[in-house]
N, C-alpha and C. Protein backbone atom coordinates (compact mmCIF):
# COMPACT_ATOMS: atom_id res chain seq x y z
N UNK A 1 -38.23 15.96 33.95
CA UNK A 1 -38.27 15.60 32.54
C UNK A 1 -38.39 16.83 31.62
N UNK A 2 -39.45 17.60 31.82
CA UNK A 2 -39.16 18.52 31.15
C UNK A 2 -37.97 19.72 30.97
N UNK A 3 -36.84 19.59 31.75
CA UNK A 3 -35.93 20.39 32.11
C UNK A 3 -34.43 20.07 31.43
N UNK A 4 -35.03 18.20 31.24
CA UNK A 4 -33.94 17.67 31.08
C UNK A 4 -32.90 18.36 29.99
N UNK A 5 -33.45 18.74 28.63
CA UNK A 5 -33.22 19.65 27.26
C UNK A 5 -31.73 20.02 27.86
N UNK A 6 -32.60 21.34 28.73
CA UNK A 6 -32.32 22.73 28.68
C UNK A 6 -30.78 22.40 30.14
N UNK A 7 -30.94 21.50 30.67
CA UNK A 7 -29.83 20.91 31.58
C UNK A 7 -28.89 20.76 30.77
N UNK A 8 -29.03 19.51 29.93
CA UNK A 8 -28.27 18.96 28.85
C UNK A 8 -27.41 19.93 28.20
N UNK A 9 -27.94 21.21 27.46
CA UNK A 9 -27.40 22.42 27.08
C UNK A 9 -26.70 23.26 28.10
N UNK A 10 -26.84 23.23 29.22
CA UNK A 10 -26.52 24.55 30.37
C UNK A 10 -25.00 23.37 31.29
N UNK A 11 -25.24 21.71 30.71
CA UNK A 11 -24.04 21.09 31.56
C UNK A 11 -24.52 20.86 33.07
N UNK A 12 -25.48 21.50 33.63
CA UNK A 12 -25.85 20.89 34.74
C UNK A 12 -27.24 20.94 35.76
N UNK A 13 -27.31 20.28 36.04
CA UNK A 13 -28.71 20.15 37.08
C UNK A 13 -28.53 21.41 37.85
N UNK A 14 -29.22 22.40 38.04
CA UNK A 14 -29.50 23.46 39.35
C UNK A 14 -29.54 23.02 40.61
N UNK A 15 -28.89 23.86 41.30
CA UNK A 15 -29.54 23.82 42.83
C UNK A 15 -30.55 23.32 43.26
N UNK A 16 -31.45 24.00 42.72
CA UNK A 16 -32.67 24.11 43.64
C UNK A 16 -32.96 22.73 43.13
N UNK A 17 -32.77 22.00 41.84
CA UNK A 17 -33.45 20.64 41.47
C UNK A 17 -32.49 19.50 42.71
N UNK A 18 -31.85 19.75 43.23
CA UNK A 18 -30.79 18.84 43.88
C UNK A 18 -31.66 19.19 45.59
N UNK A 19 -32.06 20.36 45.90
CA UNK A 19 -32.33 20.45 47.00
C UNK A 19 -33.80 19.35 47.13
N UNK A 20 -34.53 20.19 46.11
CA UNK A 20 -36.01 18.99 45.78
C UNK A 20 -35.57 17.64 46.05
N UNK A 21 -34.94 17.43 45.32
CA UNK A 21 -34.29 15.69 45.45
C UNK A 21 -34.07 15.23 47.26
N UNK A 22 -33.13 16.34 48.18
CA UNK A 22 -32.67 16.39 48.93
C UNK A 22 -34.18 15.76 50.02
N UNK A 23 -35.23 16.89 49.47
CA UNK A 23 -36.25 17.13 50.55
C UNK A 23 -37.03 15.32 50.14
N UNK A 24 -37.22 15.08 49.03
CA UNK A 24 -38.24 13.20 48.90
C UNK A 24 -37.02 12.61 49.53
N UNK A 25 -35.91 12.63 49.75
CA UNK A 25 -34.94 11.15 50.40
C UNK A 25 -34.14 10.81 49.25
N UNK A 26 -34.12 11.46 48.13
CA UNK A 26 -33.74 11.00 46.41
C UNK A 26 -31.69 11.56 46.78
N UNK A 27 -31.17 11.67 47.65
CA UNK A 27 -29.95 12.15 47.82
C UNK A 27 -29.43 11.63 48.88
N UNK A 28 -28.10 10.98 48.58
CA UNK A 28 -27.90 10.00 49.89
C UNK A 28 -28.62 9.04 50.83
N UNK A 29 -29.36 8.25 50.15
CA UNK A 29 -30.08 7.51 51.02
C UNK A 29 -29.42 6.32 51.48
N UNK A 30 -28.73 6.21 51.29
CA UNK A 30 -27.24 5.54 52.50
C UNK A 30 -27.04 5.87 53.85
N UNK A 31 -26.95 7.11 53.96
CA UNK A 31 -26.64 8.23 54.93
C UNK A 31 -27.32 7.68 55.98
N UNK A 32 -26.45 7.89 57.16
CA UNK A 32 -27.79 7.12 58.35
C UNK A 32 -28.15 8.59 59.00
N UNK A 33 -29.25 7.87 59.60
CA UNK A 33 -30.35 8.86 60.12
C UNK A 33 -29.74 9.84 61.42
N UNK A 34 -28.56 9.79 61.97
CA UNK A 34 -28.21 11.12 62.53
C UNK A 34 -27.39 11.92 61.65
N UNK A 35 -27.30 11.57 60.44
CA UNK A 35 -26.85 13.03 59.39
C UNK A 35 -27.94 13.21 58.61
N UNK A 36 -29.02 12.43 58.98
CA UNK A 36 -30.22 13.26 57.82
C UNK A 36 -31.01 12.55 57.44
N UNK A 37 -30.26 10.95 57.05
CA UNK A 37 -31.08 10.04 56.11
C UNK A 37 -31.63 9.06 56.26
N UNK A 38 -31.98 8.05 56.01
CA UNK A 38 -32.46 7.08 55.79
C UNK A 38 -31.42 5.74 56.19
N UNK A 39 -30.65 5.52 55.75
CA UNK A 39 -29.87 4.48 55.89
C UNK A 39 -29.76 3.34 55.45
N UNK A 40 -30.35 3.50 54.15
CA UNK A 40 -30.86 1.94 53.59
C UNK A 40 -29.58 2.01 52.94
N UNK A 41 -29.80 0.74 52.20
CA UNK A 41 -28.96 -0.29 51.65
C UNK A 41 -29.01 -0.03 50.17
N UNK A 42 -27.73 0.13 49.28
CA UNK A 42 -27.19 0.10 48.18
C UNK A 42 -28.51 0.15 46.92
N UNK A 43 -28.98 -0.79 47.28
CA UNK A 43 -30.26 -1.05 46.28
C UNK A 43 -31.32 -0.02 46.31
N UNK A 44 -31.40 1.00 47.45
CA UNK A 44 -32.22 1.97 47.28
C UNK A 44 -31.86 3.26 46.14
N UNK A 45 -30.50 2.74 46.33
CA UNK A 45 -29.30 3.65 44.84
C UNK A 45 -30.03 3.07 43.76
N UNK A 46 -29.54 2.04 43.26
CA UNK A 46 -29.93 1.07 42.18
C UNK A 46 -31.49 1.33 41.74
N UNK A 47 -32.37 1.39 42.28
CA UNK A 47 -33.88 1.65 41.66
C UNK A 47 -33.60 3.40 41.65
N UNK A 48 -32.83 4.33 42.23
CA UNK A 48 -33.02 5.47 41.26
C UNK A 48 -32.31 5.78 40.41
N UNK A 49 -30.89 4.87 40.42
CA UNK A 49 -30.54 4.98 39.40
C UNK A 49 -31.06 4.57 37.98
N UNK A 50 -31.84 3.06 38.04
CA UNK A 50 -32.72 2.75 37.05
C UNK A 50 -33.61 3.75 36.72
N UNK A 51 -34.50 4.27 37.75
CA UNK A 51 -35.35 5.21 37.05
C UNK A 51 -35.16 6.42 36.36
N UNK A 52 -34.10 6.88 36.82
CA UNK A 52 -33.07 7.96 36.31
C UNK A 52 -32.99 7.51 34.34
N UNK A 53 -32.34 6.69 34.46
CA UNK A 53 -32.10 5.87 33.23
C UNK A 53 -32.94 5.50 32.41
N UNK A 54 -34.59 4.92 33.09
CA UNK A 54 -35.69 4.91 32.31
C UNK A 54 -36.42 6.01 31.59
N UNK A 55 -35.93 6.98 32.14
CA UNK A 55 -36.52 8.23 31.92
C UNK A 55 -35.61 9.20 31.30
N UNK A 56 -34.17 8.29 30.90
CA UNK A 56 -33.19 9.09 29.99
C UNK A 56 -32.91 10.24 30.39
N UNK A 57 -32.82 10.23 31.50
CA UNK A 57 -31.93 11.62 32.45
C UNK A 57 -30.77 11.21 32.75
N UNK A 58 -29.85 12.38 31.34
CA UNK A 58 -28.56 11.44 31.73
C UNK A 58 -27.64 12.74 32.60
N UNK A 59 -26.58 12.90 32.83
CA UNK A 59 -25.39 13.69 33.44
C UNK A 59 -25.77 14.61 34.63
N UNK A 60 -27.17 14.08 35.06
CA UNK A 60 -26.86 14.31 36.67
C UNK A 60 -26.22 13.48 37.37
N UNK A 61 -25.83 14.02 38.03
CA UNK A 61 -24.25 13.22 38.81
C UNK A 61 -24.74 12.82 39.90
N UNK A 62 -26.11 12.73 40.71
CA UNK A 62 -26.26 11.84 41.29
C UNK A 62 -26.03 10.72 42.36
N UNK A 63 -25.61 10.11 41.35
CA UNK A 63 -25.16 8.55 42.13
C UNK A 63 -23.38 8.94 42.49
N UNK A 64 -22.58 9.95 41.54
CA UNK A 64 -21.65 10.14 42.30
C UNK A 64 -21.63 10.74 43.50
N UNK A 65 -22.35 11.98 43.67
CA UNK A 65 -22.64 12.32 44.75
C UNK A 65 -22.71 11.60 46.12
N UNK A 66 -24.12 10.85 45.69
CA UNK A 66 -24.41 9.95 46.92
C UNK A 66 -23.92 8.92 47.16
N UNK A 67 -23.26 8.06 45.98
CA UNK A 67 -22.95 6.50 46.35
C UNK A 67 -21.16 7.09 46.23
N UNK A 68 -20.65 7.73 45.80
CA UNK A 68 -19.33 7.55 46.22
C UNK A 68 -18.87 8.30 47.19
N UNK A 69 -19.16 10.35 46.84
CA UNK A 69 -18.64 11.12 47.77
C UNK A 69 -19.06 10.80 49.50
N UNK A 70 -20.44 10.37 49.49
CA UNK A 70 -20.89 10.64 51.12
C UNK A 70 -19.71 9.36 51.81
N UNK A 71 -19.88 8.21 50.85
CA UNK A 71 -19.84 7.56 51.70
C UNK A 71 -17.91 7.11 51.68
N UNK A 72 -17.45 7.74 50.93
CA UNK A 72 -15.96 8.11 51.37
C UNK A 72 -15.57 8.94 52.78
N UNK A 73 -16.59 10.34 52.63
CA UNK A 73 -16.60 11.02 53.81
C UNK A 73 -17.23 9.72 55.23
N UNK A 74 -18.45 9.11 55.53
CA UNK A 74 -19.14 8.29 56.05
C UNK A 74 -17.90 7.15 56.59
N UNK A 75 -16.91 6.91 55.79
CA UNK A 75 -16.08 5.51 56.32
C UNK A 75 -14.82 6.59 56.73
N UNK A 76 -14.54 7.31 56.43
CA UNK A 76 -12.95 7.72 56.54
C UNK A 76 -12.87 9.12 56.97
N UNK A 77 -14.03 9.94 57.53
CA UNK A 77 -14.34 11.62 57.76
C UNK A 77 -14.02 11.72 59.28
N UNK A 78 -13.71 12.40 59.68
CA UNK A 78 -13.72 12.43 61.40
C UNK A 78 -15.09 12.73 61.72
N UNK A 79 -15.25 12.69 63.30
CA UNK A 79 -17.20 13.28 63.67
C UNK A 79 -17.59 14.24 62.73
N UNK A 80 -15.91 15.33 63.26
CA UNK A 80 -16.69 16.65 62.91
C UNK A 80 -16.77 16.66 61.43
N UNK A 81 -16.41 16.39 60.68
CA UNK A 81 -16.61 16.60 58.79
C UNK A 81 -17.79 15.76 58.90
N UNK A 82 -18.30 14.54 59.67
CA UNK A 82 -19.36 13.89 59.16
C UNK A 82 -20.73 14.79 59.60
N UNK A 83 -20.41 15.90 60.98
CA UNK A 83 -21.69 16.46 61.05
C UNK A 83 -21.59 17.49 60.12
N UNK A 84 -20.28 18.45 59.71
CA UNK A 84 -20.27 19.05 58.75
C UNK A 84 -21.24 19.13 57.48
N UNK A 85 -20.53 17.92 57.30
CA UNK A 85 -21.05 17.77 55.71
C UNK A 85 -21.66 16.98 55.17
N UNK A 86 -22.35 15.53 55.93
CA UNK A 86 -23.59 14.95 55.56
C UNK A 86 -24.90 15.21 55.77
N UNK A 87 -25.21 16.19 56.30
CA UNK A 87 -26.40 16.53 56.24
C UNK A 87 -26.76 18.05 55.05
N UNK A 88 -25.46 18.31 54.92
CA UNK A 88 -25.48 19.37 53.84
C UNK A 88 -25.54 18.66 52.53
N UNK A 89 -24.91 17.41 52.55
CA UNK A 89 -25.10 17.19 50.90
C UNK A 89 -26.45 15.81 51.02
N UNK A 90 -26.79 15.24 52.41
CA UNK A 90 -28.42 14.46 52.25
C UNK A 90 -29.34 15.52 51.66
N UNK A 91 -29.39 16.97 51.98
CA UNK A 91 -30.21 18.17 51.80
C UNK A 91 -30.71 18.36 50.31
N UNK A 92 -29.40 17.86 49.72
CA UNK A 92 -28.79 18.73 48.66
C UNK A 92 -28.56 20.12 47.95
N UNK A 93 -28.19 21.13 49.78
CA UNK A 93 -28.00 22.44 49.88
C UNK A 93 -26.90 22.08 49.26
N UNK A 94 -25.73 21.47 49.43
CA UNK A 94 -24.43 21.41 48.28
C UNK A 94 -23.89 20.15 47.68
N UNK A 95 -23.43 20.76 46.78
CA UNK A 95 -22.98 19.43 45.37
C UNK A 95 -21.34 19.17 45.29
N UNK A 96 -21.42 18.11 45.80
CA UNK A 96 -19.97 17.68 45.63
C UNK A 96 -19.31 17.04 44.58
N UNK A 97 -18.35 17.33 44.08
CA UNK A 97 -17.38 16.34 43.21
C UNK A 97 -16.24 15.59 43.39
N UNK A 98 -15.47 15.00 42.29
CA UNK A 98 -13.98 14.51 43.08
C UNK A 98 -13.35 14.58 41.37
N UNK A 99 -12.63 15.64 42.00
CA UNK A 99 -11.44 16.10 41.29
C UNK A 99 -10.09 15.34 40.96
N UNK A 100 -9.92 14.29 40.18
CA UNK A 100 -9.39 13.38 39.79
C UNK A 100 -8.16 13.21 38.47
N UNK A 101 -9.11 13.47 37.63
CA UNK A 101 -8.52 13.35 35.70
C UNK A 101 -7.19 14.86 35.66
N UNK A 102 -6.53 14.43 34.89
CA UNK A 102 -5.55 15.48 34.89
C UNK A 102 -5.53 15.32 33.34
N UNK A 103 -5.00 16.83 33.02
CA UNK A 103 -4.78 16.72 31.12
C UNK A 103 -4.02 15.91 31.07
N UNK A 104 -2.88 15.56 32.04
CA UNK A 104 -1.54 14.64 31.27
C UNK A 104 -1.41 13.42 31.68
N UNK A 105 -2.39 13.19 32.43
CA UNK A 105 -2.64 11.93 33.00
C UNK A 105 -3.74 10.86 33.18
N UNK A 106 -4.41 11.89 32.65
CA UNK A 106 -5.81 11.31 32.36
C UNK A 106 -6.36 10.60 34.00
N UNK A 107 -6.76 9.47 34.00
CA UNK A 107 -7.41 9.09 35.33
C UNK A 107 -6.07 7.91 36.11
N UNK A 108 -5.11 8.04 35.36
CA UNK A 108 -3.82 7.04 36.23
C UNK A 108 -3.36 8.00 37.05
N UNK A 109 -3.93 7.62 38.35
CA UNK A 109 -3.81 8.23 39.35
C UNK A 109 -2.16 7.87 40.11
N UNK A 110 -1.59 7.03 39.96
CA UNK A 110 0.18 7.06 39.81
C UNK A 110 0.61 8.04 39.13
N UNK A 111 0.25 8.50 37.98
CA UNK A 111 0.77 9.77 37.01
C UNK A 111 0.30 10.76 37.40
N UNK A 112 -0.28 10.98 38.04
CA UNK A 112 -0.91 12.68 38.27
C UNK A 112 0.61 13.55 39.07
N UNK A 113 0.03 14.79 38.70
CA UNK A 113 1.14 15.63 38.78
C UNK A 113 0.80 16.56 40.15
N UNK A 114 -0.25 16.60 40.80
CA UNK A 114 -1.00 17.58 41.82
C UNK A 114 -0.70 17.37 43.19
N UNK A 115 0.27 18.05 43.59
CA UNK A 115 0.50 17.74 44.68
C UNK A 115 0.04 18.55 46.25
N UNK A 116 0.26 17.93 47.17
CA UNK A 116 -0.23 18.51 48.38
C UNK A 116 0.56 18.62 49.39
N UNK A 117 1.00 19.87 49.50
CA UNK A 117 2.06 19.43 50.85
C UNK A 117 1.62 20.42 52.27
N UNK A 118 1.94 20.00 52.58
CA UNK A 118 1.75 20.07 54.71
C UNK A 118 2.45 21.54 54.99
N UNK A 119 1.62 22.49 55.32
CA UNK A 119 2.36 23.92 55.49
C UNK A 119 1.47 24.38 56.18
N UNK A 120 1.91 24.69 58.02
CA UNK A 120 1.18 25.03 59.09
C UNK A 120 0.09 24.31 59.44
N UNK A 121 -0.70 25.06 59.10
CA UNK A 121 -2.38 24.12 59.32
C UNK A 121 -2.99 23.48 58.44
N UNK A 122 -2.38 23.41 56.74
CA UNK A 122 -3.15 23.27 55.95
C UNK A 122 -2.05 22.75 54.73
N UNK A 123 -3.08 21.87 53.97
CA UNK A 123 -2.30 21.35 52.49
C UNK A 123 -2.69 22.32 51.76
N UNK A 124 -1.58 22.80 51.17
CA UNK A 124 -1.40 23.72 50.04
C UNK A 124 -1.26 22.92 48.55
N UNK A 125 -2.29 23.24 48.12
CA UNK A 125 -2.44 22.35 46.75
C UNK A 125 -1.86 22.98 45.53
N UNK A 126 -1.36 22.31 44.55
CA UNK A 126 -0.56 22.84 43.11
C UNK A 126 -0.68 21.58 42.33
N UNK A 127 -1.62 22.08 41.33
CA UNK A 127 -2.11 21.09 40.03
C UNK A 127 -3.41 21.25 39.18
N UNK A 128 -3.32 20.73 38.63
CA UNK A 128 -4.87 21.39 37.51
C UNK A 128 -5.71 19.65 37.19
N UNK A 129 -6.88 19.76 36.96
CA UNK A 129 -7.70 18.23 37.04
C UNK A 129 -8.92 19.37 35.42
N UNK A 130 -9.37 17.90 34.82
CA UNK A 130 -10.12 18.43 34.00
C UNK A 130 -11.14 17.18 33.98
N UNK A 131 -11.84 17.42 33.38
CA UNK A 131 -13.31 16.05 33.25
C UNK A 131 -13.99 16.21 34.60
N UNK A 132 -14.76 17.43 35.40
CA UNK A 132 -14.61 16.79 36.59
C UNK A 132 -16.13 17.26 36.68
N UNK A 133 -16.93 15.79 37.04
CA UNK A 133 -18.44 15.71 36.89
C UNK A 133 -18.69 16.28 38.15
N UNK A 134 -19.52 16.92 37.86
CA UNK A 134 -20.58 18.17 38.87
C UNK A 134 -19.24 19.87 39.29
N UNK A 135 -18.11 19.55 38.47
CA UNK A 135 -16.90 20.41 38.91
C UNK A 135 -17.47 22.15 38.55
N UNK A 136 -18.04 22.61 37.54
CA UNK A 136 -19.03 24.40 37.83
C UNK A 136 -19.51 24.22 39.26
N UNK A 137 -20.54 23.32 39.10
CA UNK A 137 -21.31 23.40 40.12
C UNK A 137 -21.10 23.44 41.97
N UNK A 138 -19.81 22.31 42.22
CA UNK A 138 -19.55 21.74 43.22
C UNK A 138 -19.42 23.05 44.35
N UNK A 139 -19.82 22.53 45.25
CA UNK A 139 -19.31 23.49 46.83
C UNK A 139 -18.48 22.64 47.29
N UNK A 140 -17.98 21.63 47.31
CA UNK A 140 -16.81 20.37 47.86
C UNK A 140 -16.65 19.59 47.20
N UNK A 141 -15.59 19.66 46.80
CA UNK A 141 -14.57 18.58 45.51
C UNK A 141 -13.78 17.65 47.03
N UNK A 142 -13.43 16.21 46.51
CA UNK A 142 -12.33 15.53 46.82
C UNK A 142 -11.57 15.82 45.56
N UNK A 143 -9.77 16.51 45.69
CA UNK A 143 -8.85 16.18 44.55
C UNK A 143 -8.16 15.49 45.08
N UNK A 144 -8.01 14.61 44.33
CA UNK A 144 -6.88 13.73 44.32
C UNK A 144 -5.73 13.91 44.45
N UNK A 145 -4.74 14.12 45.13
CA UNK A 145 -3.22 14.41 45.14
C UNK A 145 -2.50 13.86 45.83
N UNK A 146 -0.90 14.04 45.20
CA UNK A 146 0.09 13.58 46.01
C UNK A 146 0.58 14.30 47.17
N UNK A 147 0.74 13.67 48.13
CA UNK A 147 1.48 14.03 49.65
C UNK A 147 2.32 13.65 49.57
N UNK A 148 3.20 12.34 48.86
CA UNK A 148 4.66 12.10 48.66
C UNK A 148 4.73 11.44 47.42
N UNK A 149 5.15 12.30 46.67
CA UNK A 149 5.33 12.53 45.23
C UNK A 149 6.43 11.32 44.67
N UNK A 150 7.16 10.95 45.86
CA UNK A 150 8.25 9.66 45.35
C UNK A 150 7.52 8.53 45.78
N UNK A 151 6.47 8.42 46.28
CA UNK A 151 6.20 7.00 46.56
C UNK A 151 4.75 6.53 45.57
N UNK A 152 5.06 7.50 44.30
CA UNK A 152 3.86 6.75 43.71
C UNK A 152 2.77 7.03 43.82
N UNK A 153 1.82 5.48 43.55
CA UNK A 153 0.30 5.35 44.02
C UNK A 153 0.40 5.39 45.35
N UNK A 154 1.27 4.78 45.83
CA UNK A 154 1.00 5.26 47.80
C UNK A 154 1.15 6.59 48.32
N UNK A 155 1.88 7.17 47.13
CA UNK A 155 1.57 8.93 47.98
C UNK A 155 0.28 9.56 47.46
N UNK A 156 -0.37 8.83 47.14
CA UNK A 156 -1.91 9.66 46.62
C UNK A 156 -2.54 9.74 48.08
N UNK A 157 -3.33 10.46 47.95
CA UNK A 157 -4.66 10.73 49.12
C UNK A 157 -5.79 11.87 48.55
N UNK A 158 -6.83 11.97 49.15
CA UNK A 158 -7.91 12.54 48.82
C UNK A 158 -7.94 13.60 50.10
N UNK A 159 -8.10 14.95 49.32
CA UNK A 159 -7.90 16.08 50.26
C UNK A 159 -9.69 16.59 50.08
N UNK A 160 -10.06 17.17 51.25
CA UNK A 160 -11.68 17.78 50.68
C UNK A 160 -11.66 19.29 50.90
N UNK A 161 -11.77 20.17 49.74
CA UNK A 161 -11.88 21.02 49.27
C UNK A 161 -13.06 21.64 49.36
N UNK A 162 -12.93 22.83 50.33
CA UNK A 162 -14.59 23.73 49.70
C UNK A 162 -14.20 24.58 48.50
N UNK A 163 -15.54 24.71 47.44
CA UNK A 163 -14.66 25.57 46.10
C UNK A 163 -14.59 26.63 46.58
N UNK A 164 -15.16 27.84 47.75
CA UNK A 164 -14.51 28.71 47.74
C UNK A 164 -13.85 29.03 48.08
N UNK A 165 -12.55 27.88 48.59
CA UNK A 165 -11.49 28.35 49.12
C UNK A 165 -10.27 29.59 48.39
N UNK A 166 -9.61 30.03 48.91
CA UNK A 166 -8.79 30.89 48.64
C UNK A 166 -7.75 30.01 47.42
N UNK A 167 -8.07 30.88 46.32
CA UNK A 167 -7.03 30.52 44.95
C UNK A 167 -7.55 29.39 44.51
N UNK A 168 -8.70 28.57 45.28
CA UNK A 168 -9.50 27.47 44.01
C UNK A 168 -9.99 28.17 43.27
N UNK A 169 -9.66 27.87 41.79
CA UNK A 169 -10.28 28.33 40.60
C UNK A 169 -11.10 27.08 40.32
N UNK A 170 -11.98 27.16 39.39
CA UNK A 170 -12.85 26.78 38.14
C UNK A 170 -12.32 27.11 36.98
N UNK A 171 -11.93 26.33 35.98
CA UNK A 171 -11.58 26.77 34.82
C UNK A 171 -13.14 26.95 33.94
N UNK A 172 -12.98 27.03 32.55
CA UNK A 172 -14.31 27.32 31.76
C UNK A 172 -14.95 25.30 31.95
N UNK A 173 -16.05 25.80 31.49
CA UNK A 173 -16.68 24.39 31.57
C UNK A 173 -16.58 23.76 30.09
N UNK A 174 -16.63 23.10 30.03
CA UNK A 174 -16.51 22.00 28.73
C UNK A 174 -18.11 21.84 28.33
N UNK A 175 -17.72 21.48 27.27
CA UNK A 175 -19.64 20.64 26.80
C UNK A 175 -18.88 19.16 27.20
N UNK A 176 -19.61 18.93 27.66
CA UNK A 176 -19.70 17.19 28.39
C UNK A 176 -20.58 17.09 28.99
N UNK A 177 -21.45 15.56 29.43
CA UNK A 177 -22.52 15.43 30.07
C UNK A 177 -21.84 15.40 31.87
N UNK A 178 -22.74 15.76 32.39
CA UNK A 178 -22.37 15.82 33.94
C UNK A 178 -21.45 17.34 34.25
């Protein structure tokens, strides 16, 4: 609470406040207990998100973190990304986002322009995303992109990104909450 201000002004929650969170169970508590967590049920979201809210702590990202990113990785990750990277973000040693909104497309994810294509070992990404909550901060973005650019919404897929990969940029940050 007292931090909240000076968050609000700076655009984002710190590290170290996400790791704290990490260490009470306050991060992914979905997550089952061989990546870290707890494993409860949806509603253990819901009362921190309320309290979050009671206490007018707004644009920590949070509940994206835990209720969407883990558990995209959790249903659809292979072993190895799930030992990877759920116990790194139950911790909250790192902050993930999902790289989505495009300037020209806003969140119609049929219109996005970012594509991904298949070269040796790896998708080589080309496209720019803006609005993207916890995006300074993040160590692993999902972006959104196309793998087959003629088929639409069916060529979308979600690629997972560490930010320091080679030629991921960060553009400047925006004033926006989150």
């Amino acid at each position: 609470m007292p931090h909240h201000e000076k968050w609000e002004e700076e655009g984002m929650v710190p590290h170290s406040v996400w790791e704290k969170a990490g260490q009470y169970g306050f991060v992914c508590p979905g997550v089952e207990e061989e990546y870290g967590e707890a494993g409860v049920d949806f509603l253990y979201s819901v009362v921190l998100i309320q309290e979050l809210a009671r206490s007018r702590i707004s644009g920590w990202m949070l509940s994206l973190h835990s209720d969407i990113v883990a558990p995209y990785i959790q249903e659809f990750g292979t072993e190895e990304q799930k030992k990877k990277w759920l116990p790194c973000l139950v911790s909250g040693k790192i902050v993930s986002a999902i790289a989505m909104t495009e300037p020209d497309a806003g969140s119609d994810l049929k219109e996005i322009k970012t594509t991904a294509i298949f070269k040796g070992e790896h998708y080589i990404l080309k496209g720019s995303k803006t609005f993207i909550s916890n995006g300074q901060m993040a160590d692993l973005v999902f972006v959104v992109a196309k793998t087959n650019p003629g088929a639409r919404e069916r060529g979308v897929c979600l690629l997972l990104v560490e930010s320091n990969s080679p030629r991921f940029v960060k553009g400047k940050k925006l004033k926006k909450s989150g």
